[in-house]
Protein backbone atom coordinates (compact mmCIF):
# COMPACT_ATOMS: atom_id res chain seq x y z
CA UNK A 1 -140.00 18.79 -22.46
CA UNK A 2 -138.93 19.47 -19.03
CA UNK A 3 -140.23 21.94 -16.38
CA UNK A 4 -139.25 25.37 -17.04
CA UNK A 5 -137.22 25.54 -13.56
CA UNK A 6 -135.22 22.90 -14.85
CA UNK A 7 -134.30 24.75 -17.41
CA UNK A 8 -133.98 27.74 -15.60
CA UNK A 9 -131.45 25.27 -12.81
CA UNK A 10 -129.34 24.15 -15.86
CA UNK A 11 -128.38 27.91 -17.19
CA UNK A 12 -127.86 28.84 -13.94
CA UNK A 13 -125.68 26.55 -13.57
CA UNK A 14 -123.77 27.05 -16.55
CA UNK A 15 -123.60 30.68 -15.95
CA UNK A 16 -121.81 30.13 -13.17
CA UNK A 17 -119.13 27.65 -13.65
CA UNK A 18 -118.48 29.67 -17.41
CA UNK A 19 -119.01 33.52 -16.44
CA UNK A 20 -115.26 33.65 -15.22
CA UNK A 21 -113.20 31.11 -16.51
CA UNK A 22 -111.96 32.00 -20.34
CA UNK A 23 -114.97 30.31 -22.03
CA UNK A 24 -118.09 32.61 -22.90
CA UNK A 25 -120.79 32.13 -20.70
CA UNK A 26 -123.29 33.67 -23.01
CA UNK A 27 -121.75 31.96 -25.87
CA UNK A 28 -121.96 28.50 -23.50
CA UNK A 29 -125.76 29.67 -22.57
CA UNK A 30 -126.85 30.10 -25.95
CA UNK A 31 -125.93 26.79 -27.21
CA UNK A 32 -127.36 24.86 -24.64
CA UNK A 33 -130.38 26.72 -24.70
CA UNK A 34 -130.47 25.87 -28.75
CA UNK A 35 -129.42 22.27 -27.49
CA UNK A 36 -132.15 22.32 -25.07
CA UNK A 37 -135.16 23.70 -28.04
CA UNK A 38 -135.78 26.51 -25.71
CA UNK A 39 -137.85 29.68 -27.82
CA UNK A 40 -135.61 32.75 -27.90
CA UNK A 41 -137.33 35.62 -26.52
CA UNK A 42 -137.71 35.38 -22.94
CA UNK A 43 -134.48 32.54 -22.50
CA UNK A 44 -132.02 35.43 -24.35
CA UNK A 45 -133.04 38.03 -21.28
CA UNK A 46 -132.62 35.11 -19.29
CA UNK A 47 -129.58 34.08 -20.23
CA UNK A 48 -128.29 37.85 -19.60
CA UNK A 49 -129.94 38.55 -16.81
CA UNK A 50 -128.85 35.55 -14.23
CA UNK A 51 -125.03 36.78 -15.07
CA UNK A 52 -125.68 39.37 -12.16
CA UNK A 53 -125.84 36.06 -9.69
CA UNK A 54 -122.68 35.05 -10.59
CA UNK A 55 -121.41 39.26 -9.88
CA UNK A 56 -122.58 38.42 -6.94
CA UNK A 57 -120.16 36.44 -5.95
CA UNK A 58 -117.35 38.67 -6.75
CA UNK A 59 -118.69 41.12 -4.31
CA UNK A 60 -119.16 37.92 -1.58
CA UNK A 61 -115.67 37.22 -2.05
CA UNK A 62 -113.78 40.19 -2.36
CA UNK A 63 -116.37 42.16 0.30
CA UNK A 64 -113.18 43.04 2.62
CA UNK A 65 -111.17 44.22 -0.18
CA UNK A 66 -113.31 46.28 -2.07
CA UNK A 67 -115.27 47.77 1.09
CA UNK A 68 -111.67 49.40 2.08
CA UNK A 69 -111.27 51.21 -1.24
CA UNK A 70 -115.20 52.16 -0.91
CA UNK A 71 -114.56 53.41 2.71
CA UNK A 72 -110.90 55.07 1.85
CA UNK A 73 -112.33 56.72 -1.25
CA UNK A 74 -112.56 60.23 1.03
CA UNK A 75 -109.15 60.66 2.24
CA UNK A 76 -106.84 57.46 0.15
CA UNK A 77 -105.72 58.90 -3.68
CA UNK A 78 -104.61 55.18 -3.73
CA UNK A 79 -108.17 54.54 -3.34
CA UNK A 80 -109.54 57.03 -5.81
CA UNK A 81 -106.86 55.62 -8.32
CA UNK A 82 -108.36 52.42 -8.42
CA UNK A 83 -111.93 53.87 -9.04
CA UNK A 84 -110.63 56.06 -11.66
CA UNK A 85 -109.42 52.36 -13.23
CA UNK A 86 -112.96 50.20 -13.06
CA UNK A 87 -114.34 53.50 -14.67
CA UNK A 88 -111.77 53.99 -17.33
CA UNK A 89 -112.09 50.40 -17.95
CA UNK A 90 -115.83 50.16 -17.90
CA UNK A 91 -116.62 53.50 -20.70
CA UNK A 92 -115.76 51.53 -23.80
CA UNK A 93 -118.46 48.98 -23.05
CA UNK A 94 -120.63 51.62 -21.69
CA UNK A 95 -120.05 53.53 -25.22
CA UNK A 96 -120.39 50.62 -27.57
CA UNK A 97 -123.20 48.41 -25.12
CA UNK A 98 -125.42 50.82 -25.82
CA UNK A 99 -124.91 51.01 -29.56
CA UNK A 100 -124.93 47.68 -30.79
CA UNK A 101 -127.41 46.33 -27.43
CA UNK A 102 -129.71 45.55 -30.20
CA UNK A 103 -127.65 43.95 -33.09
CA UNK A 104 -125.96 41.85 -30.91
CA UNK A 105 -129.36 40.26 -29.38
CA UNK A 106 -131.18 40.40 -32.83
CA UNK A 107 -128.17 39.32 -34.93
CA UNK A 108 -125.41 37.41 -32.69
CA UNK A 109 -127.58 36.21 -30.10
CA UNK A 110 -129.17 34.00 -32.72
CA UNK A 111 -126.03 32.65 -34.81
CA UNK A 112 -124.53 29.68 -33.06
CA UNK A 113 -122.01 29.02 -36.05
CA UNK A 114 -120.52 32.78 -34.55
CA UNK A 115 -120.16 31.37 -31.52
CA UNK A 116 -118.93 27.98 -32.26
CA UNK A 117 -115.60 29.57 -34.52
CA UNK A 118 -115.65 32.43 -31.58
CA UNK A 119 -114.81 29.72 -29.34
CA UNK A 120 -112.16 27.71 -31.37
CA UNK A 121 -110.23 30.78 -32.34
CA UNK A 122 -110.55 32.31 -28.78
CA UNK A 123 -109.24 29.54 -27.09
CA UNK A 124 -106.42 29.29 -30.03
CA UNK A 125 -105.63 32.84 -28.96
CA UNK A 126 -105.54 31.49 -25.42
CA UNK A 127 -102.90 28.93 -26.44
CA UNK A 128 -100.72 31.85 -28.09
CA UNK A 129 -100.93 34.58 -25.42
CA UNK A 130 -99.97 31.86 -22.36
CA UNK A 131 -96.39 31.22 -24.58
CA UNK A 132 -96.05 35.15 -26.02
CA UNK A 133 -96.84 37.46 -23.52
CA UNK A 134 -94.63 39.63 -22.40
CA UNK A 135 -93.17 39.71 -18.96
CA UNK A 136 -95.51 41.09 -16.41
CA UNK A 137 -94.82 44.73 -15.13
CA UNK A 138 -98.05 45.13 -12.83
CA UNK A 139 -99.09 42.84 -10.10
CA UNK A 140 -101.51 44.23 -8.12
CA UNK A 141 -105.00 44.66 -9.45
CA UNK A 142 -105.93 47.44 -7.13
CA UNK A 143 -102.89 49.54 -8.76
CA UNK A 144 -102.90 49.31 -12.19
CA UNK A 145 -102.11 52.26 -14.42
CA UNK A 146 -104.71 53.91 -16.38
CA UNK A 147 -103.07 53.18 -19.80
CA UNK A 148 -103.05 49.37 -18.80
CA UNK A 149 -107.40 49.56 -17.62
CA UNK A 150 -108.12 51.17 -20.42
CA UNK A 151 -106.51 49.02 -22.67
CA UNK A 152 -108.25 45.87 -20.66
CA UNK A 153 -111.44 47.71 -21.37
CA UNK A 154 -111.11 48.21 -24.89
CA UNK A 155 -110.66 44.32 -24.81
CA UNK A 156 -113.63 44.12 -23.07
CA UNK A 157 -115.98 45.45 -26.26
CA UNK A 158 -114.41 41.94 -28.29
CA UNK A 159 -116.69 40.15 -25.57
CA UNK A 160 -119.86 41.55 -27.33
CA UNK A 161 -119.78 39.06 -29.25
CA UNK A 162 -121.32 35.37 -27.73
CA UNK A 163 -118.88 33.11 -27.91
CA UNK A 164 -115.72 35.22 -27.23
CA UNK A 165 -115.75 35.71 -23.74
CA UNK A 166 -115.56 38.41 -21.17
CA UNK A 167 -112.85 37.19 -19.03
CA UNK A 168 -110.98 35.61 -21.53
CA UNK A 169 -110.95 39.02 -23.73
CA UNK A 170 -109.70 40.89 -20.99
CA UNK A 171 -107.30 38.89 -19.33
CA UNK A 172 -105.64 38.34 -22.52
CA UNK A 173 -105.50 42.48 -23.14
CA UNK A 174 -103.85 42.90 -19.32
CA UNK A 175 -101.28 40.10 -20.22
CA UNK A 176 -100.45 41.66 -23.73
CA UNK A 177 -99.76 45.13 -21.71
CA UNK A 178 -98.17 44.07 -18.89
CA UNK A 179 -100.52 42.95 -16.25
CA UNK A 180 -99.54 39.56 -14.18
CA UNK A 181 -101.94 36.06 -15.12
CA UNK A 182 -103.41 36.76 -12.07
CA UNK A 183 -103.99 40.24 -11.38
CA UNK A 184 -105.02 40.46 -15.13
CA UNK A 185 -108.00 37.90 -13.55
CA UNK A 186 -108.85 39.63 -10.40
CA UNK A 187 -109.16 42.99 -12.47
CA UNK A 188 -111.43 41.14 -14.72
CA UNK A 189 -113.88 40.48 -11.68
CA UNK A 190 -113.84 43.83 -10.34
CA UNK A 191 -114.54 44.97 -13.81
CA UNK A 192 -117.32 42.74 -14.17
CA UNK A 193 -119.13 44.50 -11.64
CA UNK A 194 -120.25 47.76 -13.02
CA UNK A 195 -120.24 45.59 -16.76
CA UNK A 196 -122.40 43.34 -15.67
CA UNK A 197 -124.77 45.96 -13.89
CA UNK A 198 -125.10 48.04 -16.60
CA UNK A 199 -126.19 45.21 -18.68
CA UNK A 200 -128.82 43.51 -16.58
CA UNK A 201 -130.35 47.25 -15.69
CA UNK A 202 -130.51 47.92 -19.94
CA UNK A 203 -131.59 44.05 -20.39
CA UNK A 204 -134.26 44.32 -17.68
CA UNK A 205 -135.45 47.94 -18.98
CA UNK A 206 -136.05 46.77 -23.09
CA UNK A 207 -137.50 43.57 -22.11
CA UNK A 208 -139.58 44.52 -19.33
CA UNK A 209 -142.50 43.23 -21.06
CA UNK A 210 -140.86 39.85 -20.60
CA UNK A 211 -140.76 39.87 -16.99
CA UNK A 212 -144.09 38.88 -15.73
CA UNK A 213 -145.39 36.33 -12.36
CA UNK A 214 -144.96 33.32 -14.57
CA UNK A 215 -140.83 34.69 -15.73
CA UNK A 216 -139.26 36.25 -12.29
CA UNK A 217 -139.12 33.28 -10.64
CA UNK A 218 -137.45 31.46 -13.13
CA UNK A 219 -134.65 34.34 -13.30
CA UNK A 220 -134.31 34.35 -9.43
CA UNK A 221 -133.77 30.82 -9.79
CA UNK A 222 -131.63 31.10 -12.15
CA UNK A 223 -129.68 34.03 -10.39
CA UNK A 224 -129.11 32.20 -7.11
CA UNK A 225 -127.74 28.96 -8.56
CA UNK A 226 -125.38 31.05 -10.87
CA UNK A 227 -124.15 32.74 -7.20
CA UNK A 228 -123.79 29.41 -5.59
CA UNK A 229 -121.98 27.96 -8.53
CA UNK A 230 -119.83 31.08 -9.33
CA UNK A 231 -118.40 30.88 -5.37
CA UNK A 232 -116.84 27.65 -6.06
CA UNK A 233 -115.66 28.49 -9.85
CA UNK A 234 -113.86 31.53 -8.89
CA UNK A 235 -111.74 30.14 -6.26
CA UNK A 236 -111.02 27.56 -8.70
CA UNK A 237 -110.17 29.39 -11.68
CA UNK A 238 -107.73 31.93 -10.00
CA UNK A 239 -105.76 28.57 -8.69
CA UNK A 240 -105.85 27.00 -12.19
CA UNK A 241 -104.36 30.52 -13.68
CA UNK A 242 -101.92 30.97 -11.09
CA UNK A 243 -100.84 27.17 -11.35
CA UNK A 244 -101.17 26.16 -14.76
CA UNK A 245 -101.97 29.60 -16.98
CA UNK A 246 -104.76 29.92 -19.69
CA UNK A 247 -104.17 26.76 -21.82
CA UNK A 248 -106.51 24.48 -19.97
CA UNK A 249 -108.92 26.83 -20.88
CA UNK A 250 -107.67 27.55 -24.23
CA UNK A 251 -108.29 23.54 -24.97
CA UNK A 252 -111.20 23.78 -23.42
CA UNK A 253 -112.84 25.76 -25.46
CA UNK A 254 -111.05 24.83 -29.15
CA UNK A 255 -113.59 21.44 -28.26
CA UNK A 256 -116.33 22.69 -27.19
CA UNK A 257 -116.45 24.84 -30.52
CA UNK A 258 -115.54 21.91 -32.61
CA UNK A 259 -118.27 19.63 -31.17
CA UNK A 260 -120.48 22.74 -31.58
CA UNK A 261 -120.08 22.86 -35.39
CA UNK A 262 -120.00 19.18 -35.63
CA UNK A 263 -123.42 19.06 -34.61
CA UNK A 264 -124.26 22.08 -36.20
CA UNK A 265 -123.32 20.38 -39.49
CA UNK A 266 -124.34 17.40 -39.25
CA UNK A 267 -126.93 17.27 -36.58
């Protein structure tokens, strides 16, 4: 067995070169923490818990962009608008987070044959939406309309599920209504925000007995390689979409779930 911090530096850093590419970060977590022998418990908070790191990053990046609409909120309906979307978007997570927080951790959390076929037929839906969607009719993620966030956030709830992923659920709903490859990703990150918030505040509040002098630093080192990590993935993943759409990722993850259930089955 290795040092925990080792541990703790190799979910960190898959956290952040998964959490916003079209691959499941938790789902990608929670094998390699079964791949690794790591107890659950403590390493499923963990695994939750450093995705805040890679938020981080989002803010980082976009700090110019999204302090203007903070700052114009006052006097800019443009502004408000675009709040009114990230919350729109964020409710049916905030609804249905809250309702299932504990299945998903007791029940999905701890079936890797769920996330294995979650990635194969995710990425095979991938494959389909990057030939079928329809032509784009929105551009800019800062004005989408409300019937287009809500429907991205309704996607969102499929990404309950490890193994389905986050980005990939809700750039696929803003392509099937409308929303441009890249916008569609750019939403996803402002989005992620307040998701991701909300889950490390009601992750950190139900396992708080978890989080002890021998745990924190392991998150915090966790956290901080996800940010580091995430800054370079982000950059990289809005060049891939814009360049070459969703099928890398769509291949992408069709093997990593079939090598999953391979040695699943066989292992």
């Amino acid at each position: 067995m290795l040092p925990d911090w080792v541990y703790a530096i190799i979910l960190g850093v898959i956290e952040g070169l998964t959490e916003f590419i079209p691959v499941s970060s938790t789902g990608m977590m929670l094998l390699a923490k079964k791949a690794m022998g790591l107890p659950d418990g403590f390493w499923d908070t963990f695994a939750v818990m450093i995705q805040l790191g890679a938020i981080l990053a989002v803010v980082v990046l976009y700090f110019g962009k999204l302090w203007k609409q903070v700052i114009s909120l006052p006097s800019d309906p443009e502004a408000r608008k675009f709040a009114l979307t990230v919350i729109v978007a964020f409710l049916p997570s905030v609804v249905l987070g809250l309702l299932l927080h504990d299945f998903i951790k007791a029940v999905l959390f701890e079936t890797p044959e769920v996330q294995c076929i979650s990635l194969i037929l995710g990425g095979v839906v991938l494959l389909f939406i990057d030939r079928m969607a329809p032509r784009p009719t929105a551009h800019d993620p800062f004005k989408l309309p409300l019937t287009k966030a809500l429907a991205i956030g309704l996607f969102q709830v499929l990404a309950m599920m490890p193994g389905v992923s986050r980005s990939g659920a809700t750039i696929v709903g803003g392509m099937l209504f409308g929303v441009e490859k890249r916008a569609a990703a750019e939403f996803t990150f402002f989005l992620a925000i307040p998701t991701m918030l909300g889950a490390f505040v009601l992750d950190a509040w139900q396992s708080r007995d978890q989080l002890t002098g021998d745990t924190l630093p392991l998150i915090a080192i966790g956290f901080v390689v996800a940010f580091l990590v995430a800054i370079v993935v982000i950059r990289t993943m809005l060049a891939v979409v814009t360049s070459r759409g969703l099928a890398p990722f769509g291949w992408l993850r069709i093997a990593i779930g079939g090598i999953g259930l391979a040695l699943l089955t066989f292992a």
